[in-house]
N, C-alpha and C. Protein backbone atom coordinates (compact mmCIF):
# COMPACT_ATOMS: atom_id res chain seq x y z
N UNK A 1 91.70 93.51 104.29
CA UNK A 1 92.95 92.81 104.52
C UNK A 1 92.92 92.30 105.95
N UNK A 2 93.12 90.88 106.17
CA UNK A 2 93.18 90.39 107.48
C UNK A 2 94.61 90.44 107.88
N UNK A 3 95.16 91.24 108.96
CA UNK A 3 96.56 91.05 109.48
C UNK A 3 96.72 89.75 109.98
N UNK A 4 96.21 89.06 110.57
CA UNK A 4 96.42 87.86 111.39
C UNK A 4 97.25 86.55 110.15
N UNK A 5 96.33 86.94 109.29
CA UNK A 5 97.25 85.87 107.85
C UNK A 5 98.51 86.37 107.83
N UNK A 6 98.97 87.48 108.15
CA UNK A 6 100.24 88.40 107.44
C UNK A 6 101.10 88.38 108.50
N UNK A 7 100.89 87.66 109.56
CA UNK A 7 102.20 87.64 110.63
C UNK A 7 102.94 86.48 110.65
N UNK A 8 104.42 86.61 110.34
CA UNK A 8 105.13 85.72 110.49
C UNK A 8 106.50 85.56 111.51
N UNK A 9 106.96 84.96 112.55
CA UNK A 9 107.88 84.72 113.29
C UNK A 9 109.69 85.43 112.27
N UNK A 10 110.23 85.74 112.98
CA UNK A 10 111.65 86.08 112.22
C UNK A 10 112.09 85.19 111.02
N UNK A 11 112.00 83.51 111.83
CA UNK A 11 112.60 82.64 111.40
C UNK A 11 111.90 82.04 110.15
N UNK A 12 110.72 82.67 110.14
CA UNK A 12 109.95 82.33 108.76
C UNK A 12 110.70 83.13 107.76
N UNK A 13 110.91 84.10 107.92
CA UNK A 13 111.77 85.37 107.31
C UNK A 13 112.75 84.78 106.75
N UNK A 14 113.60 83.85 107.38
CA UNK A 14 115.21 83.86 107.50
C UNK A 14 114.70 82.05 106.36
N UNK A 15 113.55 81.31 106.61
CA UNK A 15 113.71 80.21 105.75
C UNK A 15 113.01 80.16 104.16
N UNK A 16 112.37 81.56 104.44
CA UNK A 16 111.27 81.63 102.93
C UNK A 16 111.50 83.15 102.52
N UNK A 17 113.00 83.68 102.36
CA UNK A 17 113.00 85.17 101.84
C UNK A 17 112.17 85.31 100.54
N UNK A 18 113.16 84.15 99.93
CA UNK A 18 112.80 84.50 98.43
C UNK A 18 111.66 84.54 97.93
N UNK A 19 110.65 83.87 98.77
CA UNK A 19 109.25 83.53 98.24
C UNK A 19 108.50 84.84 98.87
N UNK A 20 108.70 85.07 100.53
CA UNK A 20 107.99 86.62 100.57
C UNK A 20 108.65 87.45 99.54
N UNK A 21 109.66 87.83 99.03
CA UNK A 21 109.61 89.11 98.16
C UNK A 21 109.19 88.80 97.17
N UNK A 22 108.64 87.63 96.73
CA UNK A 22 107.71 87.10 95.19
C UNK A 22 106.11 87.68 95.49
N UNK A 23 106.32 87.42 96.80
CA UNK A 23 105.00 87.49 96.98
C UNK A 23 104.62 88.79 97.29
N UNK A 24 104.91 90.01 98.12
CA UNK A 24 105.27 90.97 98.23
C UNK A 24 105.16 91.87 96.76
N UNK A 25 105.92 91.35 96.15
CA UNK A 25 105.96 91.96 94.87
C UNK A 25 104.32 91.72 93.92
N UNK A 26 104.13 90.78 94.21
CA UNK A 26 102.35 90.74 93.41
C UNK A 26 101.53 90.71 94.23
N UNK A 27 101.15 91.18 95.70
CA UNK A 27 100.13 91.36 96.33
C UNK A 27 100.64 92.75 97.14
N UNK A 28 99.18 93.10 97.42
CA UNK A 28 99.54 94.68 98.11
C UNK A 28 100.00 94.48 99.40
N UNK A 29 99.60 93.54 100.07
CA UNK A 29 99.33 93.31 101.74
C UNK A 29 100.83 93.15 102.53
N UNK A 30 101.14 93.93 103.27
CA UNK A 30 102.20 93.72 104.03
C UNK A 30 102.36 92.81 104.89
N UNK A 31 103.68 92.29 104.83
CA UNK A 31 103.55 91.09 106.03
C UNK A 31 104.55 91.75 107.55
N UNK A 32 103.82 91.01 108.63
CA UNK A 32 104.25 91.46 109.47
C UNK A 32 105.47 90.68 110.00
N UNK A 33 106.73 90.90 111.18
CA UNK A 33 107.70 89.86 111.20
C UNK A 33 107.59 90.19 112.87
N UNK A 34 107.50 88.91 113.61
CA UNK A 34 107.47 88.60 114.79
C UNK A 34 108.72 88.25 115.12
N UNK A 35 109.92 89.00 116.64
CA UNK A 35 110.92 88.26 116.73
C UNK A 35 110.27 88.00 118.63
N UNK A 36 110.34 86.71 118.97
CA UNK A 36 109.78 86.64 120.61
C UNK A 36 108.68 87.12 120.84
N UNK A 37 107.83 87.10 119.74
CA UNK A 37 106.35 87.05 120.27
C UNK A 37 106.01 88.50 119.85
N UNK A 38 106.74 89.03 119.59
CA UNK A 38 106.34 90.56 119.67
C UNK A 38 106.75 91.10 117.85
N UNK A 39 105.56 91.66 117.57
CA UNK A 39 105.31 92.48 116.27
C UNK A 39 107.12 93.22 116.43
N UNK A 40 107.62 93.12 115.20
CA UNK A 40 108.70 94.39 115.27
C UNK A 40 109.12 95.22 114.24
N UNK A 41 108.41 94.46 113.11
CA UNK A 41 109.18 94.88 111.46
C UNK A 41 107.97 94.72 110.73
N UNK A 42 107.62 95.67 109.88
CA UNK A 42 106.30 95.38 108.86
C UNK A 42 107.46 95.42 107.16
N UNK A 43 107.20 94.40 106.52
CA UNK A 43 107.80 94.42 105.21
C UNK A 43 106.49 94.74 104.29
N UNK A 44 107.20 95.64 103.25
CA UNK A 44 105.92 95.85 101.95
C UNK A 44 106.67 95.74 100.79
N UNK A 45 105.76 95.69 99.56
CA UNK A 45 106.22 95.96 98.51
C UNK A 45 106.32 96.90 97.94
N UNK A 46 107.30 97.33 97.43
CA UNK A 46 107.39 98.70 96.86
C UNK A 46 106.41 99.55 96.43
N UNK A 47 105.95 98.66 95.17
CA UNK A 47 104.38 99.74 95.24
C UNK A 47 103.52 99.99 95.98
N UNK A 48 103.87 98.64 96.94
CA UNK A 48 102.69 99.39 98.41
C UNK A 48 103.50 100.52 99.14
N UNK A 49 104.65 100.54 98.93
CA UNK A 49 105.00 101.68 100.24
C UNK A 49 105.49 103.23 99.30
N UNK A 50 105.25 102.64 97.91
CA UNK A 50 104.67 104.33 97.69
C UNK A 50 103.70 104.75 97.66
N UNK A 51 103.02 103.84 97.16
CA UNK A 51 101.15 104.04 97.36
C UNK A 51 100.87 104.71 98.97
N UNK A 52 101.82 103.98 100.13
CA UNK A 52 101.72 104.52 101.53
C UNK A 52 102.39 105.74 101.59
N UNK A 53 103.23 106.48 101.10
CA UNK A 53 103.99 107.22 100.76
C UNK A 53 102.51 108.97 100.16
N UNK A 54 102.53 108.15 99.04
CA UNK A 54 101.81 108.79 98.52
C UNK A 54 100.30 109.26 99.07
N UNK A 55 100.32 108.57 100.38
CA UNK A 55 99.02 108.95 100.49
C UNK A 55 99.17 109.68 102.62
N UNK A 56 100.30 109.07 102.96
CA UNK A 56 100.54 110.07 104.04
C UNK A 56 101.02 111.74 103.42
N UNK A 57 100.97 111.90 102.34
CA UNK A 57 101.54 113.40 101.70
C UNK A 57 100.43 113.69 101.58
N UNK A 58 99.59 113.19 100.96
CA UNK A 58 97.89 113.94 100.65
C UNK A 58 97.12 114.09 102.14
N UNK A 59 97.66 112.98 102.96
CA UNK A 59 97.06 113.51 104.40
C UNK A 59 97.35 114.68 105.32
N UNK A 60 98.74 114.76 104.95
CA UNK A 60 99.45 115.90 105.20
C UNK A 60 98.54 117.11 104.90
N UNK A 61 98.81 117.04 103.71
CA UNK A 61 98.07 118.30 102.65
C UNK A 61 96.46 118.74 103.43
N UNK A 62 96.14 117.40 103.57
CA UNK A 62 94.44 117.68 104.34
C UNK A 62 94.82 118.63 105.51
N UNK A 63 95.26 118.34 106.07
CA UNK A 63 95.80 118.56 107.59
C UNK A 63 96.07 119.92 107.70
N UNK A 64 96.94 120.16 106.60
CA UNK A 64 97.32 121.92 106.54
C UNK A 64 96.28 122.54 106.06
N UNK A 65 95.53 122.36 105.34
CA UNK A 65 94.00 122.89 104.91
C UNK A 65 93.50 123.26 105.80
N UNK A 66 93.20 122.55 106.44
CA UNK A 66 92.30 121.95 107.61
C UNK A 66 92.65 123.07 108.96
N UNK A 67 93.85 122.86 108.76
CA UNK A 67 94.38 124.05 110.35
C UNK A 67 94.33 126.02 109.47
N UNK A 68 94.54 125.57 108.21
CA UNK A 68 94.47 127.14 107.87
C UNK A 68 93.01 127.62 107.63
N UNK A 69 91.98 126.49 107.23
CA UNK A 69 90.43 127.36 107.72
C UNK A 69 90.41 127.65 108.96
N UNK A 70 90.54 126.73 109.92
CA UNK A 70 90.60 127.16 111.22
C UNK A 70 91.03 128.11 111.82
N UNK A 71 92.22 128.57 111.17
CA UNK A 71 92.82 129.61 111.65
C UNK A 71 92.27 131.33 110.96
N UNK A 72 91.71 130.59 109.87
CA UNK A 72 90.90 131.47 109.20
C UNK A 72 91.82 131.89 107.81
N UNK A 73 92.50 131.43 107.75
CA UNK A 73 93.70 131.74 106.82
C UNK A 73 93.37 131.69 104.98
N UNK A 74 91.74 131.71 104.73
CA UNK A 74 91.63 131.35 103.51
C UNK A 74 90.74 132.52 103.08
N UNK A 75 90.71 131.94 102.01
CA UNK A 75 89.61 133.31 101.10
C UNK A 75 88.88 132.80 100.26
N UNK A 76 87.62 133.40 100.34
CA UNK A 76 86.49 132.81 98.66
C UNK A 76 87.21 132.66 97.85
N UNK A 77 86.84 131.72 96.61
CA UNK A 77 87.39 131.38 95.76
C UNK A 77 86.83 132.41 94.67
N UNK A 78 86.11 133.08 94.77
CA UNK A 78 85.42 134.13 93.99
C UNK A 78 86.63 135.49 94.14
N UNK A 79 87.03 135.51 95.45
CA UNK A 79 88.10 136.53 95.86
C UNK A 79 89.12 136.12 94.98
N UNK A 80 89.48 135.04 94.98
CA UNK A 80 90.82 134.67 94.84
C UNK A 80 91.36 134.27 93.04
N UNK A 81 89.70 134.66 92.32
CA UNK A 81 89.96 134.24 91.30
C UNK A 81 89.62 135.98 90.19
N UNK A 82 88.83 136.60 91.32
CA UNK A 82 88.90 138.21 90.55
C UNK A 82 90.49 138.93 91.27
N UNK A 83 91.24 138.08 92.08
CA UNK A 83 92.61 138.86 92.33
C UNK A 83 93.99 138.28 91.21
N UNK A 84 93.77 137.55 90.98
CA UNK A 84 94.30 136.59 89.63
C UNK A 84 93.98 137.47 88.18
N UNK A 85 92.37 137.40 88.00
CA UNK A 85 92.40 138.37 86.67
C UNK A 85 93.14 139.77 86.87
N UNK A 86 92.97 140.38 87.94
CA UNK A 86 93.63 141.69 88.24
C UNK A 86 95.24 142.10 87.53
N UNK A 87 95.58 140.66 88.78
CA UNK A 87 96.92 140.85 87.97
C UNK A 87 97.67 140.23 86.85
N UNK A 88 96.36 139.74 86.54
CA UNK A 88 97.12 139.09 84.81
C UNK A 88 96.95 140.31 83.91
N UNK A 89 95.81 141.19 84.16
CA UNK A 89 95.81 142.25 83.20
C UNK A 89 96.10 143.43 84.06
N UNK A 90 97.33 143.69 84.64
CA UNK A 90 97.86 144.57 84.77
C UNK A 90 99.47 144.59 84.43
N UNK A 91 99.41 142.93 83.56
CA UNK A 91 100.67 142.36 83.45
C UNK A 91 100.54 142.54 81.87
């Protein structure tokens, strides 16, 4: 995805709504909105910003993984799967 296609001034905003949210709506790529030169507002389409949604949560998820090996906070999966039979058959 090239950003440089995807930046548009405010006033592009304010003369072609209807056509960015057409467009928005059938392409993934977010457009960016310039007010005075300066980046300020990124617009997406819905399915892109759950798709973005959906995938800062799985990064998340990495992240906490990630700090609980470190911290040492895990166990073989061999451990963790003869402590499971244990207590299914003691149930």
């Amino acid at each position: 995805m090239k950003l440089s296609s995807q930046i548009k001034p405010i006033s592009y905003l304010k003369a072609h709504a209807a056509e960015i949210v057409r467009k928005l709506g059938e392409h993934q790529e977010p457009l960016i909105i310039t007010q005075n030169g300066e980046a300020k507002v990124v617009i997406q389409g819905i399915e892109s910003y759950e798709q973005t949604l959906e995938t800062m949560a799985l990064l998340k998820i990495l992240a906490i993984g990630m700090r609980q090996i470190e911290e040492g906070k895990v166990l073989p999966a061999v451990d963790v799967i003869k402590r499971l039979r244990e207590q299914r058959e003691d149930h």
